[in-house]
Protein backbone atom coordinates (compact mmCIF):
# COMPACT_ATOMS: atom_id res chain seq x y z
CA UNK A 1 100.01 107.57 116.11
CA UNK A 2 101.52 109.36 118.94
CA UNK A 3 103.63 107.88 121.55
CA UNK A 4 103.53 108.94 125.45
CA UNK A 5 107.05 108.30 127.35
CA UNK A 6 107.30 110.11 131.06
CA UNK A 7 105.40 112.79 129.84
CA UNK A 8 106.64 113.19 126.49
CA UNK A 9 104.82 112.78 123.61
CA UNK A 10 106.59 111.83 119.92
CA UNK A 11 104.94 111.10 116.92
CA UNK A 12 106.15 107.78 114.71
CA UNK A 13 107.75 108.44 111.77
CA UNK A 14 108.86 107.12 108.44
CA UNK A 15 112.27 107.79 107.40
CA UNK A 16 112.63 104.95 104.72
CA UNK A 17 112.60 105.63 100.55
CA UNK A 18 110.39 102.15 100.08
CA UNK A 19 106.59 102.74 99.56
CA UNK A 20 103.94 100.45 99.38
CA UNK A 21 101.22 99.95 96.63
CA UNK A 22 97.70 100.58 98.36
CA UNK A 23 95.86 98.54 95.65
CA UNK A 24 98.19 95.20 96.22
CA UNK A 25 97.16 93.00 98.89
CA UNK A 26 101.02 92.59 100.44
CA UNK A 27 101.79 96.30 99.66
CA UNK A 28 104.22 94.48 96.67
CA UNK A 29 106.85 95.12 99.95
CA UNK A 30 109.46 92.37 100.29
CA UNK A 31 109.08 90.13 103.12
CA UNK A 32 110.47 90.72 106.65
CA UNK A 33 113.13 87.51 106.80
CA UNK A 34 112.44 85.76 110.36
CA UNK A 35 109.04 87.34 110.92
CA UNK A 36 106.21 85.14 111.42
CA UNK A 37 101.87 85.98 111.33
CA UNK A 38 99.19 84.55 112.78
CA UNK A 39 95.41 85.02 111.98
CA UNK A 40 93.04 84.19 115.11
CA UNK A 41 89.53 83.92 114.07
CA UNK A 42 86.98 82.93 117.08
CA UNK A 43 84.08 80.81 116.01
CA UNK A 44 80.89 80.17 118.04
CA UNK A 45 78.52 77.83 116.94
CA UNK A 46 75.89 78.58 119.78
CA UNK A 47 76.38 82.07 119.73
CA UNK A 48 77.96 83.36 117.05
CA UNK A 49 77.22 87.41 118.33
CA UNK A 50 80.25 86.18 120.91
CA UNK A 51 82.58 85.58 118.13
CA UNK A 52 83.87 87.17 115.29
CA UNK A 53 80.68 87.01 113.05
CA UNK A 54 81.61 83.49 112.18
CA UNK A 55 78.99 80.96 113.03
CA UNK A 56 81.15 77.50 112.13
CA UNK A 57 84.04 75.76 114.10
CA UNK A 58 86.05 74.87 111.42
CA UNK A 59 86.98 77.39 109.10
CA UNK A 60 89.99 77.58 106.79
């Protein structure tokens, strides 16, 4: 990922000793205390091409 500021361009880096593991679905990282996720799915029972695939209105 590069990063454009006034003309500059810097690429992100990683600095940290802590690795994740690729084959576990959280990384087996510990949690970020305070940080919060949210999952948006769009559902479209008319047309589901509009949404995300998902044909029903209700999913969980």
């Amino acid at each position: 990922m590069n990063l454009t500021t006034q003309g500059q361009t810097s690429n992100v880096r990683y600095t940290g000793s802590t690795l994740s593991v690729v084959d576990a679905h959280d990384g087996r990282l510990e949690p970020a205390v305070g940080v919060h996720s949210r999952q948006i799915m769009r559902a479209n029972r008319e047309h589901p091409n509009m949404a995300d695939g998902v044909g029903w209105t209700y999913n969980h």
